[in-house]
Protein backbone atom coordinates (compact mmCIF):
# COMPACT_ATOMS: atom_id res chain seq x y z
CA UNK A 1 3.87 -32.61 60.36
CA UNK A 2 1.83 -35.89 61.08
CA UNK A 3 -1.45 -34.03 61.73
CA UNK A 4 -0.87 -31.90 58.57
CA UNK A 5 -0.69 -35.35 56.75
CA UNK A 6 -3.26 -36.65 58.62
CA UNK A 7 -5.48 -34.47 58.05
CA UNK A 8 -5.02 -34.22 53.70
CA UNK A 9 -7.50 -35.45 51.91
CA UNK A 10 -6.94 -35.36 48.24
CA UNK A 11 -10.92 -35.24 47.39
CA UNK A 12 -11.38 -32.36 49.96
CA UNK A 13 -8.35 -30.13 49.50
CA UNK A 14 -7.36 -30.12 45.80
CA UNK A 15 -8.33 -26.99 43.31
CA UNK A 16 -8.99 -29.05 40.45
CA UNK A 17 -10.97 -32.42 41.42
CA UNK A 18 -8.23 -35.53 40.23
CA UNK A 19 -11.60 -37.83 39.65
CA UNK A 20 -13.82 -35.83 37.40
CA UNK A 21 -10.81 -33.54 35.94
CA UNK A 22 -7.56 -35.97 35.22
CA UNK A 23 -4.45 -34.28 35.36
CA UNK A 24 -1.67 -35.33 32.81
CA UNK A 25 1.64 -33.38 31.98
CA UNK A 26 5.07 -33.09 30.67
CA UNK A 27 7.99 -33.89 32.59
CA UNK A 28 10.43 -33.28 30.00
CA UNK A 29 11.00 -33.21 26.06
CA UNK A 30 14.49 -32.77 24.95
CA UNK A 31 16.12 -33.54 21.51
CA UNK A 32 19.07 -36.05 22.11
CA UNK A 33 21.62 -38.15 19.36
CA UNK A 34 21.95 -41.56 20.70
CA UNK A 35 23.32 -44.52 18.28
CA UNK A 36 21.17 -43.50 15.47
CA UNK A 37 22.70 -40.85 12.88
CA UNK A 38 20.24 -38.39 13.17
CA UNK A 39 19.18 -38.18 16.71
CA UNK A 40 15.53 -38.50 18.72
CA UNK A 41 12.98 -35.96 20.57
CA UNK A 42 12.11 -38.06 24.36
CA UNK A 43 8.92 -36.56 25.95
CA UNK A 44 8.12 -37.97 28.86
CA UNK A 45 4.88 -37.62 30.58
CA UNK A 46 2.99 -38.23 33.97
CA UNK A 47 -0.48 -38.56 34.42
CA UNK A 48 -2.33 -37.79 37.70
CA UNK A 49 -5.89 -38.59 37.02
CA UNK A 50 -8.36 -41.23 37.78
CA UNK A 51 -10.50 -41.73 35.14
CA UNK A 52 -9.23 -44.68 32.72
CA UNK A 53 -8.02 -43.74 29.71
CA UNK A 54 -7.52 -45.96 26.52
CA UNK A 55 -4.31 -44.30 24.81
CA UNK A 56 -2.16 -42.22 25.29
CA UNK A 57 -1.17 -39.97 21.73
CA UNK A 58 1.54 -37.65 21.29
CA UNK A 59 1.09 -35.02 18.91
CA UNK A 60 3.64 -32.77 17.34
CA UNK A 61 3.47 -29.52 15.41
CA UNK A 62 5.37 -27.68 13.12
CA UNK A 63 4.11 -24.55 10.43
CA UNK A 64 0.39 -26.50 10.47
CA UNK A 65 -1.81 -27.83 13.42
CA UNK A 66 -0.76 -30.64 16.27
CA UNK A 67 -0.83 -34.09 14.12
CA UNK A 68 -0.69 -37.37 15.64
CA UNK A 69 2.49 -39.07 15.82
CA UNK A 70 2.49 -41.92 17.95
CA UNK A 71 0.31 -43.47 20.17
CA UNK A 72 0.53 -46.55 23.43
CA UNK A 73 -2.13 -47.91 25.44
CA UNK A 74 -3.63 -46.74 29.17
CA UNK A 75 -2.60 -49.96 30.77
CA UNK A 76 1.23 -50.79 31.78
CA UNK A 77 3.04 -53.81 31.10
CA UNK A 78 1.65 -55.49 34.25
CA UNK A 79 -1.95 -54.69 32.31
CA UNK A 80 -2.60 -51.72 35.30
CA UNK A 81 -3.36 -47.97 34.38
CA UNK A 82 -0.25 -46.73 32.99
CA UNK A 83 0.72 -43.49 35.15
CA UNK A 84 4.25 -42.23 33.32
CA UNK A 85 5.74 -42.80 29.98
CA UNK A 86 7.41 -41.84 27.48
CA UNK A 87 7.56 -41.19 23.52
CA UNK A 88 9.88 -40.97 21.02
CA UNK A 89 9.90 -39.30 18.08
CA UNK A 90 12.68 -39.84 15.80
CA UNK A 91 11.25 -38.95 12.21
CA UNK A 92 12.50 -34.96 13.09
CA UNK A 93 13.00 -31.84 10.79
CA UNK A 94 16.37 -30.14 11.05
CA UNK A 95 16.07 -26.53 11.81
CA UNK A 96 12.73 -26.18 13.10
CA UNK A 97 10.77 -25.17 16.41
CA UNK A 98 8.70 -28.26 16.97
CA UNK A 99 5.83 -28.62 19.77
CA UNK A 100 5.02 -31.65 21.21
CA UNK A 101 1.82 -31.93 23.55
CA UNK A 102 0.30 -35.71 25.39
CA UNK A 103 -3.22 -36.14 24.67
CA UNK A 104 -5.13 -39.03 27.21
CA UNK A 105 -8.13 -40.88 25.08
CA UNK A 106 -10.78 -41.53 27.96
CA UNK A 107 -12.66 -44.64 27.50
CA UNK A 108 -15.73 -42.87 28.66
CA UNK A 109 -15.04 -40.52 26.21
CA UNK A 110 -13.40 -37.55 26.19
CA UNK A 111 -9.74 -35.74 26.06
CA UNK A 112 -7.65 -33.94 28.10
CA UNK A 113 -3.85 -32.65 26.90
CA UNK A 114 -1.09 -31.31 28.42
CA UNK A 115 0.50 -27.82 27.71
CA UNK A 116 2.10 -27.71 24.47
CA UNK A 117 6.36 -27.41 25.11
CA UNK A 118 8.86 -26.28 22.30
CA UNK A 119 11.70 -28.57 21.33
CA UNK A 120 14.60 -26.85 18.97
CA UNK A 121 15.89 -29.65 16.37
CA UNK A 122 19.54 -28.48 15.24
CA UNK A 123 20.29 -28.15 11.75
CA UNK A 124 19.28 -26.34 8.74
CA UNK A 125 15.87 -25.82 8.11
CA UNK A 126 14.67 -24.70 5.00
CA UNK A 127 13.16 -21.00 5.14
CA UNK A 128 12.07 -19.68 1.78
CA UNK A 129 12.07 -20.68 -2.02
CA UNK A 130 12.48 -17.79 -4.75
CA UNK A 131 11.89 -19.08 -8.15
CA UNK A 132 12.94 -16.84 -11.40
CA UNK A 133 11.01 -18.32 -14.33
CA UNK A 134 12.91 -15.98 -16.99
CA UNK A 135 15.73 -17.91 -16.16
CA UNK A 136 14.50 -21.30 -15.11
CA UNK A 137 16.43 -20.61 -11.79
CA UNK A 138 15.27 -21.74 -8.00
CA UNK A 139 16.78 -20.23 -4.96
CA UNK A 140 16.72 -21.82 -1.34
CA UNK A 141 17.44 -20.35 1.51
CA UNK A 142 17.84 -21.77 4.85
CA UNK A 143 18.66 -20.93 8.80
CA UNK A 144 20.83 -22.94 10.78
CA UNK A 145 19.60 -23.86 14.16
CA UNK A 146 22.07 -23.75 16.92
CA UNK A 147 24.74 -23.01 14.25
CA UNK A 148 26.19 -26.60 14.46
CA UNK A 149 26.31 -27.36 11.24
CA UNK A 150 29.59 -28.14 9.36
CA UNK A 151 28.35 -28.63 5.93
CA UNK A 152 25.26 -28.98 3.84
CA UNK A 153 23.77 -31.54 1.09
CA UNK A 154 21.24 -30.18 -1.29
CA UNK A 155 18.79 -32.49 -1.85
CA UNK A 156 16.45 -32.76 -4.99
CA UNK A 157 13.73 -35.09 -6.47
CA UNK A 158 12.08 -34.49 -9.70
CA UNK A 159 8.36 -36.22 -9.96
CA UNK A 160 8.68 -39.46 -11.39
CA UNK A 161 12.52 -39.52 -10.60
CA UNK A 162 14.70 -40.24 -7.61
CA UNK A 163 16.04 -38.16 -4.77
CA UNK A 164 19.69 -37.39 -5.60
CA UNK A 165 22.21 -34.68 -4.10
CA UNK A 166 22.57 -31.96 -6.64
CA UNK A 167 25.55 -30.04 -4.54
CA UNK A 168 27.45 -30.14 -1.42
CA UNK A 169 28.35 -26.70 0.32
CA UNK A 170 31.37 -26.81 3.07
CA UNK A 171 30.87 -23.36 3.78
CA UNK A 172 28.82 -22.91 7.22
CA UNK A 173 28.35 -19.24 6.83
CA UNK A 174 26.79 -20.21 3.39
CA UNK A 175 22.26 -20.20 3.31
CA UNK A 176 21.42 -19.51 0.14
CA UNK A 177 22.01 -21.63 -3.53
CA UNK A 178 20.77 -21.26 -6.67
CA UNK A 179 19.81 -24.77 -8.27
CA UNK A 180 19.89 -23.36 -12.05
CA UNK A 181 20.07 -26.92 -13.62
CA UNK A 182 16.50 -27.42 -13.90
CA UNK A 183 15.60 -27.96 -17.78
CA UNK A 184 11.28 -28.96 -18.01
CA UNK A 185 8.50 -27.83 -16.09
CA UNK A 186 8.34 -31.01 -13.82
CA UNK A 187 7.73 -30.76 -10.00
CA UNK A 188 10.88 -30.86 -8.35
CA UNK A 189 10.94 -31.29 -4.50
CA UNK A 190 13.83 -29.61 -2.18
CA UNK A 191 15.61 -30.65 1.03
CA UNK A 192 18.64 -29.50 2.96
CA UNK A 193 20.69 -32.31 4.90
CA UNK A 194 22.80 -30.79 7.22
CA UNK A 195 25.80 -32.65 8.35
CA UNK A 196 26.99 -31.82 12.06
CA UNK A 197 29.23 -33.04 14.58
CA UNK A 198 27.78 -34.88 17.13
CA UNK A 199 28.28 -34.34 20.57
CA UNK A 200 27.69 -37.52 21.92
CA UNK A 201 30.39 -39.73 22.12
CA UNK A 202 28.38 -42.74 20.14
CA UNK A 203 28.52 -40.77 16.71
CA UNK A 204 30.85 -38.97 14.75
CA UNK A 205 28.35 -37.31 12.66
CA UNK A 206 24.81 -35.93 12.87
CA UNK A 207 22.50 -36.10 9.48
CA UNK A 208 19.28 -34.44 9.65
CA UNK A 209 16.87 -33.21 6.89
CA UNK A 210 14.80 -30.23 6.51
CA UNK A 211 11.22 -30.50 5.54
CA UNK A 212 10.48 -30.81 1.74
CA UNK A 213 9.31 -28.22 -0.25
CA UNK A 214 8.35 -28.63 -3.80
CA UNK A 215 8.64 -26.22 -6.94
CA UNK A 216 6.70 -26.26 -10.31
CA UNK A 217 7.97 -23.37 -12.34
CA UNK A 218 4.31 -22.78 -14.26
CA UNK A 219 1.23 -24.47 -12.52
CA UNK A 220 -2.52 -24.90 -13.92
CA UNK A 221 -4.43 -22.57 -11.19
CA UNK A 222 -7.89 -22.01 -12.37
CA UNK A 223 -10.45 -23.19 -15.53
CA UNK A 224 -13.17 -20.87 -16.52
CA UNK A 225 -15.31 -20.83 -19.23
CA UNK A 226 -15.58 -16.86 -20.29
CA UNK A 227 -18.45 -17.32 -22.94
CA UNK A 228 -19.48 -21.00 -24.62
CA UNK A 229 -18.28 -21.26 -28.31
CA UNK A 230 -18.85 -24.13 -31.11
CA UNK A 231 -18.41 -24.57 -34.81
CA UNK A 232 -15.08 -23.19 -36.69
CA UNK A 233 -17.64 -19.71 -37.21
CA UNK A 234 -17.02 -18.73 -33.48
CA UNK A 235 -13.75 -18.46 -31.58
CA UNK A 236 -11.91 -16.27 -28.86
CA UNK A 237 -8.53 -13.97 -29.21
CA UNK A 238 -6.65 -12.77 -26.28
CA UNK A 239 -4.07 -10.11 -25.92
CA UNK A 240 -2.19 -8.33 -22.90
CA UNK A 241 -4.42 -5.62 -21.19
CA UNK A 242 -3.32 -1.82 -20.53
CA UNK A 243 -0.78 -1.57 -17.98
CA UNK A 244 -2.26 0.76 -15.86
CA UNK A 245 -5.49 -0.72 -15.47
CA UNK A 246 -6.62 -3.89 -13.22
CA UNK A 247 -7.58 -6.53 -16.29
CA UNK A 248 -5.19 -9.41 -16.71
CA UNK A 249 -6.17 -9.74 -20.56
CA UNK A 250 -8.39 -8.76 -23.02
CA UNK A 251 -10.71 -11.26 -24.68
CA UNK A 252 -12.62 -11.00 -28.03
CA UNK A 253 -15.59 -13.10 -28.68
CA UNK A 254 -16.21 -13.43 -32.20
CA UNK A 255 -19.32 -14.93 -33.91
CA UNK A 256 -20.94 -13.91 -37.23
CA UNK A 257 -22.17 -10.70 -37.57
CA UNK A 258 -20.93 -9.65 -33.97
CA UNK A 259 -17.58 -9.07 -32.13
CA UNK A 260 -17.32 -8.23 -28.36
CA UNK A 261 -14.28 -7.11 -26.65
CA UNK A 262 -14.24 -7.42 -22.75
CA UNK A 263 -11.59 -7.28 -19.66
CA UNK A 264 -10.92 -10.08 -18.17
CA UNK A 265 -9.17 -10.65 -14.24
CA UNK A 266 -7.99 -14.01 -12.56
CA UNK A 267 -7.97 -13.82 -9.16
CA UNK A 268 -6.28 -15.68 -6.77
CA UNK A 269 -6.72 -15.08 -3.07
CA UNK A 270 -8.33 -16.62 0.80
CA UNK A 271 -11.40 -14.45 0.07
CA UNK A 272 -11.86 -15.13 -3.76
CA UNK A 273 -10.26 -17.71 -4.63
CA UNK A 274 -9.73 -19.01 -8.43
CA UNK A 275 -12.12 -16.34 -9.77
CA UNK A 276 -12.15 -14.87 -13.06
CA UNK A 277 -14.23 -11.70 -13.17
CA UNK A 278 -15.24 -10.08 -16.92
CA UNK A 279 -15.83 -6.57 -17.37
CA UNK A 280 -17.58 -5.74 -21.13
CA UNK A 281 -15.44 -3.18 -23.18
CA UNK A 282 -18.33 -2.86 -25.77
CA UNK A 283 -20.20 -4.93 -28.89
CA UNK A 284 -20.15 -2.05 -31.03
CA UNK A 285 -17.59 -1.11 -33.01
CA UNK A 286 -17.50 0.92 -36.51
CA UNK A 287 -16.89 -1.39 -40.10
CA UNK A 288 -16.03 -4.60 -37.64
CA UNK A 289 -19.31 -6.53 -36.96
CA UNK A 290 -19.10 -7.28 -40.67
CA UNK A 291 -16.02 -9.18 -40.62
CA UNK A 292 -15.96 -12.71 -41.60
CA UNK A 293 -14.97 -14.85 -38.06
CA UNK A 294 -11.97 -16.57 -38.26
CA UNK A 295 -10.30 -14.05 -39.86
CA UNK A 296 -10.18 -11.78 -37.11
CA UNK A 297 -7.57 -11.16 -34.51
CA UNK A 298 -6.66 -9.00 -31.52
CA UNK A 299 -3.12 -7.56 -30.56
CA UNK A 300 -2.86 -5.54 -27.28
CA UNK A 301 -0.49 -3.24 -26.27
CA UNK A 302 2.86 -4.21 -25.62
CA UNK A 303 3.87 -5.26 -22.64
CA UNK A 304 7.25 -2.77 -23.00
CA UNK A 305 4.61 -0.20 -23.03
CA UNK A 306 3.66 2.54 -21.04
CA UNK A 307 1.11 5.93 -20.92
CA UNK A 308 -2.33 6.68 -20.53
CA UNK A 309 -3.38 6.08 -23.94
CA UNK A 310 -2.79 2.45 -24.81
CA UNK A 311 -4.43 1.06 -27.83
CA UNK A 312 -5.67 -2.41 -28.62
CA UNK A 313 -6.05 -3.10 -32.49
CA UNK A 314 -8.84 -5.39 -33.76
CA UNK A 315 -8.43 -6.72 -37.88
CA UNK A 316 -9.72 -8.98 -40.13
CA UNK A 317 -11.35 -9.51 -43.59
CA UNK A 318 -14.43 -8.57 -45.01
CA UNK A 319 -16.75 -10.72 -47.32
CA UNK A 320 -14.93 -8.80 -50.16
CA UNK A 321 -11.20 -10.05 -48.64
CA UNK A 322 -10.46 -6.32 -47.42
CA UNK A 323 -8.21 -5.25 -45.05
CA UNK A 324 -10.01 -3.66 -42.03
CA UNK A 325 -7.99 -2.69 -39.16
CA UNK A 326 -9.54 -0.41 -36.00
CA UNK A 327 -7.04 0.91 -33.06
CA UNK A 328 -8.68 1.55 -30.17
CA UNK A 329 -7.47 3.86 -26.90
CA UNK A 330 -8.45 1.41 -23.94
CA UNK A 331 -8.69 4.34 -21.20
CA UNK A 332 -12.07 5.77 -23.33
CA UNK A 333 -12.85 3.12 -25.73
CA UNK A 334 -12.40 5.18 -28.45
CA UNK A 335 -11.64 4.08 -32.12
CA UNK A 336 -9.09 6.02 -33.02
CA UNK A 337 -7.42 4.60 -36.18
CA UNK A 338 -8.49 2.73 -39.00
CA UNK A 339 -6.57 1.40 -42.24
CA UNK A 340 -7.04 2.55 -45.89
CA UNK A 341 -9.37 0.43 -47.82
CA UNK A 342 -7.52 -0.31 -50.73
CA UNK A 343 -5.73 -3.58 -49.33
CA UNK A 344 -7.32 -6.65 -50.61
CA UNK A 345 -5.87 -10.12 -49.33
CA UNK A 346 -7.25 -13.53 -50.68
CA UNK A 347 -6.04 -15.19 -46.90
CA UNK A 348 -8.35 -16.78 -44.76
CA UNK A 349 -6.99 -14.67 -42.11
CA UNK A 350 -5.14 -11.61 -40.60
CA UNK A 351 -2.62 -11.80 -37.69
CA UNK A 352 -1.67 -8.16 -35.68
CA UNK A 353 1.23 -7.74 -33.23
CA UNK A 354 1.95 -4.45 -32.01
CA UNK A 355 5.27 -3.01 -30.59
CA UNK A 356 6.21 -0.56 -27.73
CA UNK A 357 5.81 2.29 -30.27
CA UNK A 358 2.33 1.47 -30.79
CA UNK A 359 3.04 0.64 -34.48
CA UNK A 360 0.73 -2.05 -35.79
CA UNK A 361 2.13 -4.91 -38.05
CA UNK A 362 -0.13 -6.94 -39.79
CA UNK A 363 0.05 -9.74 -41.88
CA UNK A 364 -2.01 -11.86 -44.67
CA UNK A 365 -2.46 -12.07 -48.32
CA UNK A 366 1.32 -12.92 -48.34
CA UNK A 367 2.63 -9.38 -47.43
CA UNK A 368 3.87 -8.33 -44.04
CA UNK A 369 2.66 -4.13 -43.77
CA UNK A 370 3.79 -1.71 -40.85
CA UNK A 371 2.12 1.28 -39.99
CA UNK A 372 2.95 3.95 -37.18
CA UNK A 373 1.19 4.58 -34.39
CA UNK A 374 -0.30 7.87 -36.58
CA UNK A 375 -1.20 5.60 -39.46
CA UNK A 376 1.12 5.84 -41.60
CA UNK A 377 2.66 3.13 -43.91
CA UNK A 378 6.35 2.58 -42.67
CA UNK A 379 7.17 -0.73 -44.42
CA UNK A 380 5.57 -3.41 -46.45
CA UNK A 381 7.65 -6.75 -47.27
CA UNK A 382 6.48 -10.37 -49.10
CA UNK A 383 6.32 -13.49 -47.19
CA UNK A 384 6.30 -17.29 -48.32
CA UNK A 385 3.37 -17.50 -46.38
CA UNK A 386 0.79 -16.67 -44.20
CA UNK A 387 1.98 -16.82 -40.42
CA UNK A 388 -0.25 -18.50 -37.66
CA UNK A 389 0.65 -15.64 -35.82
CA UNK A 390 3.46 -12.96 -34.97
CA UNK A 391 4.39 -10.82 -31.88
CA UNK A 392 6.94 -8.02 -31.88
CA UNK A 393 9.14 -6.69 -28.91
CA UNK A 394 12.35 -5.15 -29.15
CA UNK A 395 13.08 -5.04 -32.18
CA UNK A 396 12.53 -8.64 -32.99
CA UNK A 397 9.56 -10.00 -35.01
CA UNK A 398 8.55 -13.47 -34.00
CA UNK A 399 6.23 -15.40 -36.56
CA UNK A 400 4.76 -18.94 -36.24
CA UNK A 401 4.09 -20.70 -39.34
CA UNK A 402 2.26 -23.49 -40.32
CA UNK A 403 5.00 -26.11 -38.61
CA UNK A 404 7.85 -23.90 -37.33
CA UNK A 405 8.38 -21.09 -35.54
CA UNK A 406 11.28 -17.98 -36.91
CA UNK A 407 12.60 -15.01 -35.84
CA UNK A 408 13.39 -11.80 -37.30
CA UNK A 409 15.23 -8.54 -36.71
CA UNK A 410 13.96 -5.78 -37.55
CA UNK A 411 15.94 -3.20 -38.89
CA UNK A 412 14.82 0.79 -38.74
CA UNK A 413 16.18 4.16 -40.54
CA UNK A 414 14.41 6.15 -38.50
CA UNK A 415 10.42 5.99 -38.73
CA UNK A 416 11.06 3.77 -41.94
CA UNK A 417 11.47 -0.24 -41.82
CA UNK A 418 14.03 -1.07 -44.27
CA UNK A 419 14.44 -4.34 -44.01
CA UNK A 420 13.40 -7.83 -41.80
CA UNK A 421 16.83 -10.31 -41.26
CA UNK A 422 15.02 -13.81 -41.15
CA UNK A 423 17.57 -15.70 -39.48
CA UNK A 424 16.42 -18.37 -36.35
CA UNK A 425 14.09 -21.46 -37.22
CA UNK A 426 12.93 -23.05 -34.54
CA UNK A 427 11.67 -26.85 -34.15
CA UNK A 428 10.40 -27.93 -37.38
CA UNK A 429 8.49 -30.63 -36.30
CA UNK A 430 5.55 -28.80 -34.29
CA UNK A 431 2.36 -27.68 -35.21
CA UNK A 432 1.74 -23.97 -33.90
CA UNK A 433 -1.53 -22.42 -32.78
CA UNK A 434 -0.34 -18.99 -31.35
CA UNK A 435 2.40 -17.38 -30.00
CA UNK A 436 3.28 -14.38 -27.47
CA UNK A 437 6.07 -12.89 -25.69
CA UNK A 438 6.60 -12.09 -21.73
CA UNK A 439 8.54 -8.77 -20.95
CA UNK A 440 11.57 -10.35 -21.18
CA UNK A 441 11.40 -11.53 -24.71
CA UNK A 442 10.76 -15.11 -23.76
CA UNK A 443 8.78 -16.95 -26.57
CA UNK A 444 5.61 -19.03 -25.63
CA UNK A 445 4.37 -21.07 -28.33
CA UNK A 446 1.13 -22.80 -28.39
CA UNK A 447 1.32 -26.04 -29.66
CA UNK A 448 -1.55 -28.81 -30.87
CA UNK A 449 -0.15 -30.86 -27.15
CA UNK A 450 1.93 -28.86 -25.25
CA UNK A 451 3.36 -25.02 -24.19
CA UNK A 452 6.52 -24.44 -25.65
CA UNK A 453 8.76 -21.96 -23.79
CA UNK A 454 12.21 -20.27 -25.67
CA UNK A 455 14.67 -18.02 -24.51
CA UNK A 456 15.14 -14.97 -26.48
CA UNK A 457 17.56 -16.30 -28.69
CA UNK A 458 15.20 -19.09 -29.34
CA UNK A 459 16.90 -21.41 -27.19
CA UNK A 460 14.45 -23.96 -25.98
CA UNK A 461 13.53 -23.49 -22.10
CA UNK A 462 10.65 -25.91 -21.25
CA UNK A 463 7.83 -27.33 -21.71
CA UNK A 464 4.35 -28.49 -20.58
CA UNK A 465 1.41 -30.86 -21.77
CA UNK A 466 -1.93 -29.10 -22.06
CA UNK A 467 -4.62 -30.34 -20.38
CA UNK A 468 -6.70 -32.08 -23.13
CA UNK A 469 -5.59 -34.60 -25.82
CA UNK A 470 -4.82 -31.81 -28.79
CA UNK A 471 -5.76 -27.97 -28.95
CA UNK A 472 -7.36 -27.32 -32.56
CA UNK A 473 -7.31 -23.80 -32.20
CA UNK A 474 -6.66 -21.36 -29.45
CA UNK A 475 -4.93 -18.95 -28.29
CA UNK A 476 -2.23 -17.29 -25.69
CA UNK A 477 -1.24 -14.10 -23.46
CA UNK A 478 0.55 -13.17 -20.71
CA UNK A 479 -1.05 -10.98 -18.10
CA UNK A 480 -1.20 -10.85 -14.16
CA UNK A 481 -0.32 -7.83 -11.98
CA UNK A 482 3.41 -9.01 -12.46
CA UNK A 483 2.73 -9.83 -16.04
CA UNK A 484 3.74 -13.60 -15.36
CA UNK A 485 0.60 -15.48 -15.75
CA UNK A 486 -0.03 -17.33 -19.03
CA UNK A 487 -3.54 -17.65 -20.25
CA UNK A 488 -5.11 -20.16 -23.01
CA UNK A 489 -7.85 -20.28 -24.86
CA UNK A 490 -9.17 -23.37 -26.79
CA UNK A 491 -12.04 -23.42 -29.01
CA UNK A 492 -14.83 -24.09 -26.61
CA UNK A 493 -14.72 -20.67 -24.88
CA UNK A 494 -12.32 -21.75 -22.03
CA UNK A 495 -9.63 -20.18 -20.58
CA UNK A 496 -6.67 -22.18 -18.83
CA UNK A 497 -4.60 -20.24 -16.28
CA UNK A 498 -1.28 -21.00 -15.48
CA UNK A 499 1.06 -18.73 -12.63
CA UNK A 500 4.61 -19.16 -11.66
């Protein structure tokens, strides 16, 4: 044995050289509760090179790359290269895998790491968030780690506000709640604190915290100017798109003496992200270039509705105050119906909604007029007023006025509207600017500051602040492939995106 020692050499006989290629490693990592409440990751580390180094760093990892977390010098306490140590990490996340790798800093330059090892941390970590934005509802759902967790503390902080605990669940088989308290479109920001028995004998109890997720029910995503507008004589409607096809909206541009009508798509995605392609539907449409500008409007089809041959309807007033109204079938771009002549209206505007039967309502000149899907006159009724707009889904007629917003049932004998209940005002101190309707009936309301959101009983839901100081004019849809996306317009051309 002395000869085979004797005869070593370090310089000669190692596979990796220890001067030019410094070793370093892990000799363990281990998750441990001491006197603390929560407990502490140890990694200790030995390093077998002979290069100096400058620090040593420990980095940690969770869902995104190796961070650093802490760091300590080359040299010892005695001021000599420092050979072993150890690092401590106590600012853990319950419920997750975390990997923990020693990086040496040379002072030459240069870095060499060890092999990355995987420390459990007990506890509940959060897994997934499920938001519902019909009913202003957020669902968490979490996995407990080593199943040592007795109970859990649902943690929540709205932005601007201050963490609180918004329930406590004693049931261990329990991983799921639904936090449906939530009453604005603020950010609010999730935790779960599990609470565990310890097994050391220096605590009773083990608190540790999953990472934080936060929630926004309806976020600005994207900005895009779709075609620059200015004075009062140009402006830009928007109404839902054909279900079947791959347009988020429909847009029409109108100036004087020409309307446009295009497809429009927000994309969000890695490879194109934010985008909002257009896709021109045609400039040329019978008895509507003629119109006078900020009388026209746009209604799409209904977002109840389904079939190949969806129409979009396109109205306003001639120089003479008549009535024109054009459907057209979005699969060929056809026109395909057109109102009598004989209605004059002495408005400064018309305002279409169209329902799931593809009858067209349309009002101005004080008089609300119905007309089936073939045409035909089904009901005509007086109103106090000219509406700022009106949507339709079913069988409720939703009108915004000049500083409210009402709804109305309608109520059919057959083909035939007989007769519109006015019954729910909403909010008489806002200023409308349009109005639409999701699938579910929910009631979006464009105001002169903000998005108003009701329930369809016209309970109020939330709300949001637009992005400038006031919106003179503008207007609103809802589109996306899971018809959740809201879109605004304002009177420079833009459209505002907003997803939940």
């Amino acid at each position: 044995m002395g000869l085979l020692i004797g005869c070593y050499n370090p310089q000669r006989d190692l596979s990796i050289d220890p001067y030019n290629t410094p070793l370093i490693h892990i000799l363990d990592a281990s998750y441990n509760v001491e006197e603390n409440t929560w407990g502490v990751v140890t990694v200790q580390w030995e390093y077998l090179g002979q290069k100096r180094v400058e620090n040593f760093v420990l980095q940690r990892r969770d869902i995104s790359d190796f961070r650093n977390i802490e760091l300590s010098s080359g040299a010892d306490d005695n001021g000599k290269y420092a050979t072993v140590g150890a690092f401590r990490d106590e600012k853990l996340i319950a419920g997750e895998r975390l990997q923990y790798r020693v990086v040496a800093e040379h002072s030459e330059g240069g870095l060499v790491s060890t092999s990355a090892v995987e420390v459990p941390i007990p506890g509940a970590g959060l897994r997934e968030i499920r938001r519902d934005p019909v009913a202003l509802a957020v669902q968490l759902v979490w996995h407990d780690e080593g199943n040592t967790a007795r109970s859990y503390e649902i943690l929540r902080t709205p932005e601007g506000g201050d963490k609180k605990i918004l329930a406590v669940i004693q049931s261990r088989a329990q991983t799921s709640f639904w936090d449906r308290s939530i009453s604005d479109n603020r950010s609010y920001t999730y935790a779960i604190r599990s609470m565990r028995v310890s097994r050391s004998p220096l605590s009773t109890d083990v608190r540790l915290t999953s990472r934080s997720v936060s929630v926004q029910f309806y976020r600005e995503v994207g900005r895009h100017i779709v075609e620059a507008l200015s004075g009062t004589n140009e402006r830009m409607r928007l109404a839902a798109a054909d279900s079947d096809g791959e347009a988020d909206m429909l847009a029409l541009i109108v100036r004087p003496n020409q309307i446009s009508l295009s497809r429009l798509r927000h994309t969000l995605s890695v490879d194109i992200p934010n985008a909002l392609s257009r896709h021109l539907v045609g400039t040329s449409f019978p008895r509507l270039n003629d119109l006078v500008s900020q009388s026209v409007d746009l209604a799409g089809p209904s977002l109840a509705g389904q079939g190949a041959f969806q129409r979009a309807y396109i109205g306003g007033l001639d120089r003479s105050g008549r009535v024109v109204v054009v459907g057209i079938e979005l699969i060929n771009n056809n026109t395909v119906w057109r109102i009598p002549d004989n209605w004059v209206s002495a408005s400064s505007h018309v305002r279409l909604a169209q329902d799931d039967q593809q009858r067209i309502y349309i009002a101005t000149g004080g008089q609300l007029r119905v007309y089936s899907a073939a045409g035909s006159p089904v009901g005509t009724f007086d109103l106090e007023e000219d509406p700022v707009d009106i949507a339709v889904h079913n069988g409720v007629i939703w009108a915004a006025w000049a500083n409210r917003v009402q709804r109305g049932v309608l109520r059919f004998s057959g083909e035939v509207l007989n007769n519109i209940a006015w019954e729910v005002v909403l909010h008489t101190q806002i200023e409308p600017r349009a109005l639409t309707l999701n699938a579910a009936g929910q009631i979006f309301v464009l105001d002169r500051r903000q998005v108003r959101v009701f329930q369809t009983d016209g309970t109020p839901l939330l709300l949001w602040a637009l992005p400038s100081s006031a919106f003179s004019a503008g207007d609103l849809t809802i589109g996306g492939s899971a018809r959740n996306f809201v879109h605004l317009s304002d009177e420079s051309g833009g459209v505002i995106t907003y997803v939940p």
